[in-house]
C-alpha atoms as a PDB file:
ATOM      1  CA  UNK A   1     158.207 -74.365  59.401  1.00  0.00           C
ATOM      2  CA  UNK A   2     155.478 -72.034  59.538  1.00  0.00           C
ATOM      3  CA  UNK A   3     152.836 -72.856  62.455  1.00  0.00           C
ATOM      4  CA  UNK A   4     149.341 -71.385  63.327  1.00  0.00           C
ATOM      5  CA  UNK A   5     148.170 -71.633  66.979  1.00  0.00           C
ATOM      6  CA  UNK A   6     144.844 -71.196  67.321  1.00  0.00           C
ATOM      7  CA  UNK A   7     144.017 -70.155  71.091  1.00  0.00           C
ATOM      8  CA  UNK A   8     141.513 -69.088  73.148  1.00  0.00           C
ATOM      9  CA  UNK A   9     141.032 -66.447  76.342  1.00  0.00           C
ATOM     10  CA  UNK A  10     139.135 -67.998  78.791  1.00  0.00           C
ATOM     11  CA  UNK A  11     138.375 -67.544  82.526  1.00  0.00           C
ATOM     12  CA  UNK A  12     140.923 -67.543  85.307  1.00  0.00           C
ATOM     13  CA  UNK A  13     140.077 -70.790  86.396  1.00  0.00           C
ATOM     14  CA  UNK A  14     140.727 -69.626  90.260  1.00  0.00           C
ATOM     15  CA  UNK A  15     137.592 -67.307  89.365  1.00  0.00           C
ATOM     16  CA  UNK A  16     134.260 -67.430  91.367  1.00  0.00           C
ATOM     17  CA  UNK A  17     131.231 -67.796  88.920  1.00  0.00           C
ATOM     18  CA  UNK A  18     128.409 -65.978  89.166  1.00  0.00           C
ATOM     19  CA  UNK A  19     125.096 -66.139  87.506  1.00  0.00           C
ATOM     20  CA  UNK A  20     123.465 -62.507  86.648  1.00  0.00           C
ATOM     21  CA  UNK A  21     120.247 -62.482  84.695  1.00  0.00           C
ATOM     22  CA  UNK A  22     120.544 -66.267  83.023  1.00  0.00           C
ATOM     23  CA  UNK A  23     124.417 -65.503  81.766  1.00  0.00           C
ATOM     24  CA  UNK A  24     127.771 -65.927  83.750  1.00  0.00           C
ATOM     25  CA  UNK A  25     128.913 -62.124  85.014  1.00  0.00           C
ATOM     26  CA  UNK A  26     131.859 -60.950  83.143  1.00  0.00           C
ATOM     27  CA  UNK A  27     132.374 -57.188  84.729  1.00  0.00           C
ATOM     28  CA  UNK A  28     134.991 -58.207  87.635  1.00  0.00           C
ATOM     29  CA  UNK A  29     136.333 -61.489  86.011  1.00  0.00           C
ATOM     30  CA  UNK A  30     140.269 -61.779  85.039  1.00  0.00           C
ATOM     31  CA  UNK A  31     140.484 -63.301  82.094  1.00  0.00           C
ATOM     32  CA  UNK A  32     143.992 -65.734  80.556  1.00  0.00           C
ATOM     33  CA  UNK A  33     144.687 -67.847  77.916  1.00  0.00           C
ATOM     34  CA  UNK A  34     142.763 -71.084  78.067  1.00  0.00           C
ATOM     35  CA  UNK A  35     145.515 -73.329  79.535  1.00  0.00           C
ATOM     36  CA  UNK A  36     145.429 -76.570  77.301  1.00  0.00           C
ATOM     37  CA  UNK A  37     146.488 -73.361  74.683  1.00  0.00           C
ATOM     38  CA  UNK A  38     149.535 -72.770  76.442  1.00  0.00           C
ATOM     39  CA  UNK A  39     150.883 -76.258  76.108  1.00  0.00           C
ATOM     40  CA  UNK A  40     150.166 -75.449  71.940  1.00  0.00           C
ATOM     41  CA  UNK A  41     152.065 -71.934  72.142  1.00  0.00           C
ATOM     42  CA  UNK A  42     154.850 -73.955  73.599  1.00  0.00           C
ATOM     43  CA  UNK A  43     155.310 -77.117  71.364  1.00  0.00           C
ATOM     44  CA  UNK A  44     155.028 -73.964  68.338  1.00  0.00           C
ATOM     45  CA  UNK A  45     157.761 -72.409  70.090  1.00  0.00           C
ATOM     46  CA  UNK A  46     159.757 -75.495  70.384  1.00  0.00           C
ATOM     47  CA  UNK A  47     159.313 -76.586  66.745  1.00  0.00           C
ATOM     48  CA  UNK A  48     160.105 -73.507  65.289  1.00  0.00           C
ATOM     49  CA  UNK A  49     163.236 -72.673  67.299  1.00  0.00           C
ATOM     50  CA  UNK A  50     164.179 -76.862  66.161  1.00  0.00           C
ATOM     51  CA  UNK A  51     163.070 -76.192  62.368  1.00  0.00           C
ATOM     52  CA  UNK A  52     163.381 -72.370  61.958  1.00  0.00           C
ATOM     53  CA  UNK A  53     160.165 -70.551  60.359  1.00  0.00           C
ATOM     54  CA  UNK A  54     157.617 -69.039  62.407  1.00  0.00           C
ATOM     55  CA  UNK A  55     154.469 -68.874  65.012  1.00  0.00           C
ATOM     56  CA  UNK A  56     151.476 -67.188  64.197  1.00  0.00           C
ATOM     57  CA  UNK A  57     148.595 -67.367  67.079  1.00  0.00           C
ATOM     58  CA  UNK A  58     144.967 -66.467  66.351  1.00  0.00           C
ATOM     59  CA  UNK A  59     141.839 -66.202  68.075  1.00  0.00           C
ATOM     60  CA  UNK A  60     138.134 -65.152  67.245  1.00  0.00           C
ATOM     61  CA  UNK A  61     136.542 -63.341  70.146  1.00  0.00           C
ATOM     62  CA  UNK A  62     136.025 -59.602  71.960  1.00  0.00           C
ATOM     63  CA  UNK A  63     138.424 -57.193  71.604  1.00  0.00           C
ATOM     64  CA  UNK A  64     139.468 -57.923  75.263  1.00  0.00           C
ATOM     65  CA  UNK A  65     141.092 -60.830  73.409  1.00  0.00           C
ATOM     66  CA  UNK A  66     143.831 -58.811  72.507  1.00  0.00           C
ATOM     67  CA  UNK A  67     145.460 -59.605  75.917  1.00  0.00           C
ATOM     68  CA  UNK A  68     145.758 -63.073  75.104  1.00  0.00           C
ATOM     69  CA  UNK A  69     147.640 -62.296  72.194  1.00  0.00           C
ATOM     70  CA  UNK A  70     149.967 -60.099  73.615  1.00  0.00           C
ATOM     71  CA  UNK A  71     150.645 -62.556  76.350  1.00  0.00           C
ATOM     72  CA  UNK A  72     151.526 -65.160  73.500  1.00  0.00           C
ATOM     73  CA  UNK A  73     153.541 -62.963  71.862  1.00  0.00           C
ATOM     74  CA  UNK A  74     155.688 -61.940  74.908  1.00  0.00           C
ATOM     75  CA  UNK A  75     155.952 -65.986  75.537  1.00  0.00           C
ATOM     76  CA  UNK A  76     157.399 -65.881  71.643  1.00  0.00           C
ATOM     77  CA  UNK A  77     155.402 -65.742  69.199  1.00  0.00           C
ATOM     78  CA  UNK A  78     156.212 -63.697  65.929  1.00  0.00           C
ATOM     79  CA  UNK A  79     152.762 -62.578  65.056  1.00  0.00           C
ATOM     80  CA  UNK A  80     149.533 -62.365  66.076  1.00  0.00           C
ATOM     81  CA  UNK A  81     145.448 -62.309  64.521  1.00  0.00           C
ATOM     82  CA  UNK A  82     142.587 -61.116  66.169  1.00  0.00           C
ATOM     83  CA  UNK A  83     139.516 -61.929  64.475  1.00  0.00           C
ATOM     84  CA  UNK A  84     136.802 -59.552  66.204  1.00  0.00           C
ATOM     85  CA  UNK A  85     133.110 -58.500  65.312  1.00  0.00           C
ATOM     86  CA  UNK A  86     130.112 -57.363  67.471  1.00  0.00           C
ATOM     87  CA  UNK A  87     127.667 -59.735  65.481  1.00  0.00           C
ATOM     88  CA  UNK A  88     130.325 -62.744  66.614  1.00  0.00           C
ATOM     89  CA  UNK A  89     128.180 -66.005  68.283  1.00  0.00           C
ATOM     90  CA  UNK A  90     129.410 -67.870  70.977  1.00  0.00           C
ATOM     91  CA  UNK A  91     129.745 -71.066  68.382  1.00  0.00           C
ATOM     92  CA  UNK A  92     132.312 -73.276  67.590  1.00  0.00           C
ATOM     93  CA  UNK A  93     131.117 -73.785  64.011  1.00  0.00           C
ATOM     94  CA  UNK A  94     131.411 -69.790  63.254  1.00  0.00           C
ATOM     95  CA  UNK A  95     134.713 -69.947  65.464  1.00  0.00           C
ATOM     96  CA  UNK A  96     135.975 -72.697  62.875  1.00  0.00           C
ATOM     97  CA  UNK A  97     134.790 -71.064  59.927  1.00  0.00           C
ATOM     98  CA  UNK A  98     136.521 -68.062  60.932  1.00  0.00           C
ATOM     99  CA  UNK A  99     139.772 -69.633  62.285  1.00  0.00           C
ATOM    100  CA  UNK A 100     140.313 -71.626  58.998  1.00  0.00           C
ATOM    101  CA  UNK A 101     139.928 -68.856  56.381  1.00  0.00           C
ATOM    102  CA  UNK A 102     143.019 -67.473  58.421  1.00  0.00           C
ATOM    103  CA  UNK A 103     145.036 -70.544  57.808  1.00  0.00           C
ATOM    104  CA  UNK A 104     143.637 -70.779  53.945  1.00  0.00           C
ATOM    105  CA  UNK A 105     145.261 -67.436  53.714  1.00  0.00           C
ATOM    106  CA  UNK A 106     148.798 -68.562  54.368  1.00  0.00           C
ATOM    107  CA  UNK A 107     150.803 -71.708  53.721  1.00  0.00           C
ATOM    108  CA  UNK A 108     151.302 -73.175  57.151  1.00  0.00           C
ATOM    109  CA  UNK A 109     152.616 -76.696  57.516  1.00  0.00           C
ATOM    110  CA  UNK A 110     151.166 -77.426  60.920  1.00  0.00           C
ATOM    111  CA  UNK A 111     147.956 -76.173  63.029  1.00  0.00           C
ATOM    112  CA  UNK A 112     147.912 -76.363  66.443  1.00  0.00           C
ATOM    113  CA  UNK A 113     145.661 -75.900  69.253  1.00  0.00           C
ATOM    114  CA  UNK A 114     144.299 -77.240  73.173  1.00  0.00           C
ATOM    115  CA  UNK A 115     142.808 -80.172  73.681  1.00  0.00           C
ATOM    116  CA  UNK A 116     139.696 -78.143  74.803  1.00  0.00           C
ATOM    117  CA  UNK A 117     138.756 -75.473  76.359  1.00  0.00           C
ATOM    118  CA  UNK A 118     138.270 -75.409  80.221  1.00  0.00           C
ATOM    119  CA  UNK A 119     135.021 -73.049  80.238  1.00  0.00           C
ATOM    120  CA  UNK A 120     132.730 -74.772  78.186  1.00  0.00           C
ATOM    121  CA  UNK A 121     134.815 -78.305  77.724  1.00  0.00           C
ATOM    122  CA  UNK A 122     133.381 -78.966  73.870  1.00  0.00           C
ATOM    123  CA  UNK A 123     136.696 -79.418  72.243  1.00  0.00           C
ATOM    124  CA  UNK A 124     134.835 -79.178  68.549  1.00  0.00           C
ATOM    125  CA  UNK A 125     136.837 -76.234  67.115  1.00  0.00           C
ATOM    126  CA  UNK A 126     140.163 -77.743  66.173  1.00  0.00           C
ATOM    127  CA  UNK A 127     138.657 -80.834  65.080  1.00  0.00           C
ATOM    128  CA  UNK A 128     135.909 -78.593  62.511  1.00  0.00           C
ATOM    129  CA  UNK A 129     138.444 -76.416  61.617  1.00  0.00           C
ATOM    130  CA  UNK A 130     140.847 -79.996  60.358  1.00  0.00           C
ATOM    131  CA  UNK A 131     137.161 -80.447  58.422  1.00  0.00           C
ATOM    132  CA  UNK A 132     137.130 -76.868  57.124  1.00  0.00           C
ATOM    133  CA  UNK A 133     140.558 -77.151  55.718  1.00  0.00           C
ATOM    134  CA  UNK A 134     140.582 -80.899  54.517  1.00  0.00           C
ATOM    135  CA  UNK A 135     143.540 -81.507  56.772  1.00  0.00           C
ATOM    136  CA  UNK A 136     144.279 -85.101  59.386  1.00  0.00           C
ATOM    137  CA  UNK A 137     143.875 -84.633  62.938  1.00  0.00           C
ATOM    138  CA  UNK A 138     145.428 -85.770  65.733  1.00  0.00           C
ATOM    139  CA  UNK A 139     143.581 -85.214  69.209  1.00  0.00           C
ATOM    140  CA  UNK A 140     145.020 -85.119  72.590  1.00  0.00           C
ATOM    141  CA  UNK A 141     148.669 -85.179  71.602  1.00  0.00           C
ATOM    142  CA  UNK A 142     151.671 -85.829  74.913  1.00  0.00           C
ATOM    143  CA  UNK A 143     154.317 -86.115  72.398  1.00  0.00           C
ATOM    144  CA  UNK A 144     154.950 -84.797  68.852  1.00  0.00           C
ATOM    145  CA  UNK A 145     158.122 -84.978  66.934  1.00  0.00           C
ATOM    146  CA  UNK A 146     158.299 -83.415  63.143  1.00  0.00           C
ATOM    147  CA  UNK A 147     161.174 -85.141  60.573  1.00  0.00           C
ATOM    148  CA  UNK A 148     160.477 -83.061  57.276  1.00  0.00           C
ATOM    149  CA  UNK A 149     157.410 -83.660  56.413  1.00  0.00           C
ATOM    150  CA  UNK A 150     156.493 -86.566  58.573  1.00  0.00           C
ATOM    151  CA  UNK A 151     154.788 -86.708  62.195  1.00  0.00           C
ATOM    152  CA  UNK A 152     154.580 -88.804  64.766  1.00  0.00           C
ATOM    153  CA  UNK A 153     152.697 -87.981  68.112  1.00  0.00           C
ATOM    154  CA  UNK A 154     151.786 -89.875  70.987  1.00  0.00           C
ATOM    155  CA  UNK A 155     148.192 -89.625  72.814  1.00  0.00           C
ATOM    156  CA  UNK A 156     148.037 -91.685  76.435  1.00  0.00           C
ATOM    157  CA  UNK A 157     145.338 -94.058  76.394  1.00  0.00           C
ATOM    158  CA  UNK A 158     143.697 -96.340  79.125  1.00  0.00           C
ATOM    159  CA  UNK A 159     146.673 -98.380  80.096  1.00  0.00           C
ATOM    160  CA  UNK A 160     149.369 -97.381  77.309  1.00  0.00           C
ATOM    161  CA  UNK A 161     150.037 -95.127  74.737  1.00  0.00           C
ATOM    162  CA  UNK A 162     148.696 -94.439  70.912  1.00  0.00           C
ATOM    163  CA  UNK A 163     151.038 -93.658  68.240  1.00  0.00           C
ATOM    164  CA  UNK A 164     149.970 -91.873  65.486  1.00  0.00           C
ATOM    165  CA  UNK A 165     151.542 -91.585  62.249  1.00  0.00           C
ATOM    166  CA  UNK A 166     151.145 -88.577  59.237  1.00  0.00           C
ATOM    167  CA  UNK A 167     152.066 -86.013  56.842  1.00  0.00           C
ATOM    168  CA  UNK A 168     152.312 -82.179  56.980  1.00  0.00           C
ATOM    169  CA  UNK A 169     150.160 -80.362  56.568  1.00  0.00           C
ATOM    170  CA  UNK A 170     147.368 -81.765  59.987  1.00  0.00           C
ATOM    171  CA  UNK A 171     146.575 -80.338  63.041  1.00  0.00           C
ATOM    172  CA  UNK A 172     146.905 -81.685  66.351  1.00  0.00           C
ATOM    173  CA  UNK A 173     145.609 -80.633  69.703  1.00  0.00           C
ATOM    174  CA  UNK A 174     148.025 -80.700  72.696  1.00  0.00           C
ATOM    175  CA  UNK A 175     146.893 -82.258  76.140  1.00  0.00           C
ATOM    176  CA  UNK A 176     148.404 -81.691  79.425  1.00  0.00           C
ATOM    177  CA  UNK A 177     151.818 -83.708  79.408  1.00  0.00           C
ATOM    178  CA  UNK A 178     152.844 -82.248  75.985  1.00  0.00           C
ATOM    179  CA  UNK A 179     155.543 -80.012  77.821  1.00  0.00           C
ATOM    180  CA  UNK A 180     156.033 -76.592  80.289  1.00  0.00           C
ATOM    181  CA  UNK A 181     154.843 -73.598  78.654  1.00  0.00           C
ATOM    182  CA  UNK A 182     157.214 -71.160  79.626  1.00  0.00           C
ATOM    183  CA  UNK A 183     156.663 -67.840  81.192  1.00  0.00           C
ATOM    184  CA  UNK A 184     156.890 -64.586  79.184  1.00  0.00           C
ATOM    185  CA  UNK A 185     159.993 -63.153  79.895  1.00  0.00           C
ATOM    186  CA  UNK A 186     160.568 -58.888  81.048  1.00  0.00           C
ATOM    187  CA  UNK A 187     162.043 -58.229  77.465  1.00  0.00           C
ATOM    188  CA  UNK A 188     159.462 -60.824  75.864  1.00  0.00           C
ATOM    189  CA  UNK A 189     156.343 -58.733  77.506  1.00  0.00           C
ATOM    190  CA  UNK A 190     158.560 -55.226  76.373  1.00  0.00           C
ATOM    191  CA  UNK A 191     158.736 -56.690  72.472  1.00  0.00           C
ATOM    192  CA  UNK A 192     155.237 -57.969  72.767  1.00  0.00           C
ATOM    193  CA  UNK A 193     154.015 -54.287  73.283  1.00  0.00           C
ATOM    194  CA  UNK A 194     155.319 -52.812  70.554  1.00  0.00           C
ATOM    195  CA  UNK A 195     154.338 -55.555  68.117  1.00  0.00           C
ATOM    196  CA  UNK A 196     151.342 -54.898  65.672  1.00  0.00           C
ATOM    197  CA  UNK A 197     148.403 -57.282  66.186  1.00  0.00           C
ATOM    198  CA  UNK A 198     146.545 -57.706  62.499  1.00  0.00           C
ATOM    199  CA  UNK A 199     142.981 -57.200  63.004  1.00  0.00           C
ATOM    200  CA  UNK A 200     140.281 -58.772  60.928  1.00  0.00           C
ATOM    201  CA  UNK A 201     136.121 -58.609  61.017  1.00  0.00           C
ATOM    202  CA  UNK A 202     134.083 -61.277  59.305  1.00  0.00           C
ATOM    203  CA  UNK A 203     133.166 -58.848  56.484  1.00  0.00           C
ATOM    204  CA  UNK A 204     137.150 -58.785  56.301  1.00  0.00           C
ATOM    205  CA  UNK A 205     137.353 -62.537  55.463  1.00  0.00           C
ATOM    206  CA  UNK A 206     134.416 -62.679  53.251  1.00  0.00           C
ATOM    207  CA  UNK A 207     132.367 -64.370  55.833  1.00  0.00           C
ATOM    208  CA  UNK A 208     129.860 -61.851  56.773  1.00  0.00           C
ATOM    209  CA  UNK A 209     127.026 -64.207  55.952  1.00  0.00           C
ATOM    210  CA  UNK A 210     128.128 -67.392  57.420  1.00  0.00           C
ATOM    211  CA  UNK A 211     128.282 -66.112  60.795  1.00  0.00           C
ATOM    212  CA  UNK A 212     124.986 -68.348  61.521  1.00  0.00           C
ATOM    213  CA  UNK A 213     125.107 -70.230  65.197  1.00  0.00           C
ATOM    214  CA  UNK A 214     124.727 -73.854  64.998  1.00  0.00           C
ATOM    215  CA  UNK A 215     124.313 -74.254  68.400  1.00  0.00           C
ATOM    216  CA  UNK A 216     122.304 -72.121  71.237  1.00  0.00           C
ATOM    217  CA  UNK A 217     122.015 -71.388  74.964  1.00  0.00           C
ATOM    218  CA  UNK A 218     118.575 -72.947  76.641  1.00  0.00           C
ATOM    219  CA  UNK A 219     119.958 -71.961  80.106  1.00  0.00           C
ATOM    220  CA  UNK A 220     123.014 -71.232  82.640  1.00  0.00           C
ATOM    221  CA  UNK A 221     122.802 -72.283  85.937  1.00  0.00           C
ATOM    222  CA  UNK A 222     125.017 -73.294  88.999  1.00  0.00           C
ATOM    223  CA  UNK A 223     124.798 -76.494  89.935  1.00  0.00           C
ATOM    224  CA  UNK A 224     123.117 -76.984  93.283  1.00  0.00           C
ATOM    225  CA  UNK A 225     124.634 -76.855  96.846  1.00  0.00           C
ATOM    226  CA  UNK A 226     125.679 -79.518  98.245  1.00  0.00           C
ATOM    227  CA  UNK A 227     123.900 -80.689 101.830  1.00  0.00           C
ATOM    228  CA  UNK A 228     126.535 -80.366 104.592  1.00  0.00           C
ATOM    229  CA  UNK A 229     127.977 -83.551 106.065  1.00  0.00           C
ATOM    230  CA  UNK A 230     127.049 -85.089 108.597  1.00  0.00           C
ATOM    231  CA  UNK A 231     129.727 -87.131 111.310  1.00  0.00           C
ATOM    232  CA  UNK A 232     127.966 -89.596 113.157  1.00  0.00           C
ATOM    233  CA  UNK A 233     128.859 -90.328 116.996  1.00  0.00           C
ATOM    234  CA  UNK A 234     128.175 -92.569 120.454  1.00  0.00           C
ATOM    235  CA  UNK A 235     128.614 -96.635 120.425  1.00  0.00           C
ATOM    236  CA  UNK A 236     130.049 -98.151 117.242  1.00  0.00           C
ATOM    237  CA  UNK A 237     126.684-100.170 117.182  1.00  0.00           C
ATOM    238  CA  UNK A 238     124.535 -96.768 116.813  1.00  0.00           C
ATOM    239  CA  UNK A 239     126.697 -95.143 114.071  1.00  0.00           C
ATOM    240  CA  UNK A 240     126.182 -98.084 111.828  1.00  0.00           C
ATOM    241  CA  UNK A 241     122.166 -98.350 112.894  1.00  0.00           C
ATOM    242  CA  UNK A 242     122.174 -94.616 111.909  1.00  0.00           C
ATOM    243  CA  UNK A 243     124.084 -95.179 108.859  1.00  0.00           C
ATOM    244  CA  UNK A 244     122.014 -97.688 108.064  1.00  0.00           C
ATOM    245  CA  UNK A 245     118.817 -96.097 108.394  1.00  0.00           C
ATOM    246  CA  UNK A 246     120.253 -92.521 106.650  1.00  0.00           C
ATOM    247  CA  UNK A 247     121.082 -94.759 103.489  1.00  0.00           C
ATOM    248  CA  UNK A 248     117.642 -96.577 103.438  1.00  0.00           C
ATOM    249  CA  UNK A 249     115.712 -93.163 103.636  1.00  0.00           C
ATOM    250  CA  UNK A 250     118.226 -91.347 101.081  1.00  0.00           C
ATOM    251  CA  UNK A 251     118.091 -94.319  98.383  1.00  0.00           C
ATOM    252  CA  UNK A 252     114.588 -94.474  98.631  1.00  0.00           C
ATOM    253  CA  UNK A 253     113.717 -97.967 100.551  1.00  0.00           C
ATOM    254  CA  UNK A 254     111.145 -98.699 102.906  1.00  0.00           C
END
């Protein structure tokens, strides 16, 4: 079985934002594989090691992307793509144009990727890149099991639990629950550095001209501070007057 994982490096989500000239700061942030990515690396790892084949991860980004790679690969992975251009938007329909002229290019069964990612939350790129390719999708998966060329996979839902039937090929999107990614390992991070990470522009895949954003940036701001609390004390009798009153002036009554 021969899997694409399509990932993404985000920010360390212990990092501190900060707001420079209208964009988030970059220059001191550590950057790591968005998380719900991880849980895909894994269940590509687990299906390959139960069906044989291989993993292939890719991402479309900065060249500082190549860490992300590497990290997958010392988790595992047999090879790795790095789509890279300095004309690249910040878009998820050029990331999914991109993304599936990789997986055109080779005959993989299954396509996986996170739910979302935890920067910008928009979760559209797996589900345009099942568009791109003509393929089923399956969102949000907690379980998936592969028999040949049938899958089933579970997604949790408000009180239960969805089951989803299909067919290779599809892609599916892996939500927190799927399993434990696994850490890389001394000799998985020593393999990892000596393996060759295939590079590819736009121009590369023909798509030169498509790299048109759908979507733009109005603004980036921080959302605002939050007023300090406030513990009330004396007689039970005057907390609840003063609670009283702070909740008529805050809502707005006279």
């Amino acid at each position: 079985m021969d899997i694409l994982v399509c990932i993404r490096q985000t920010f360390d989500t212990e990092e501190k934002i900060t707001i420079k000239n209208g964009t988030v700061d970059e220059s001191e942030v550590k950057f790591i594989i968005n998380p719900y990515d991880e849980y895909a690396i894994e269940e590509a790892l687990r299906l390959r090691d139960e069906h044989g084949g291989q993993v292939t991860v890719v991402t479309a980004g900065p060249e500082r992307s190549e860490s992300a790679l590497r990290t997958a690969l010392a988790m595992g992975a047999d090879k790795a793509i790095l789509i890279s251009d300095e004309s690249l938007p910040d878009d998820e329909h050029v990331f999914a144009k991109l993304l599936s002229e990789i997986a055109r290019r080779e005959a993989f069964n299954l396509i996986l990727g996170g739910n979302f990612d935890v920067d910008s939350g928009s979760g559209q790129v797996a589900i345009r890149v099942a568009e791109e390719l003509n393929i089923p999708h399956i969102g949000a998966v907690t379980k998936l099991k592969v028999e040949g060329d049938q899958v089933t996979a579970e997604r949790d839902t408000e009180g239960g639990t969805e089951v989803v039937e299909s067919v290779l090929p599809i892609l599916a999107t892996a939500q927190q629950g799927l399993n434990e990614p696994r850490y890389p390992s001394l000799p998985g991070i020593m393999k990892a550095k000596r393996k060759t990470i295939v590079h590819f522009s736009a121009d590369d895949l023909g798509l030169k001209d498509a790299l048109k954003a759908k979507t733009s940036v109005i603004d980036t701001y921080l959302p605002p501070q939050k007023e300090p609390g406030k513990i009330l004390s004396g007689e039970l009798d005057d907390q609840v007057k003063e609670l009283v009153e702070t909740l008529r002036i805050k809502c707005g009554f006279v």
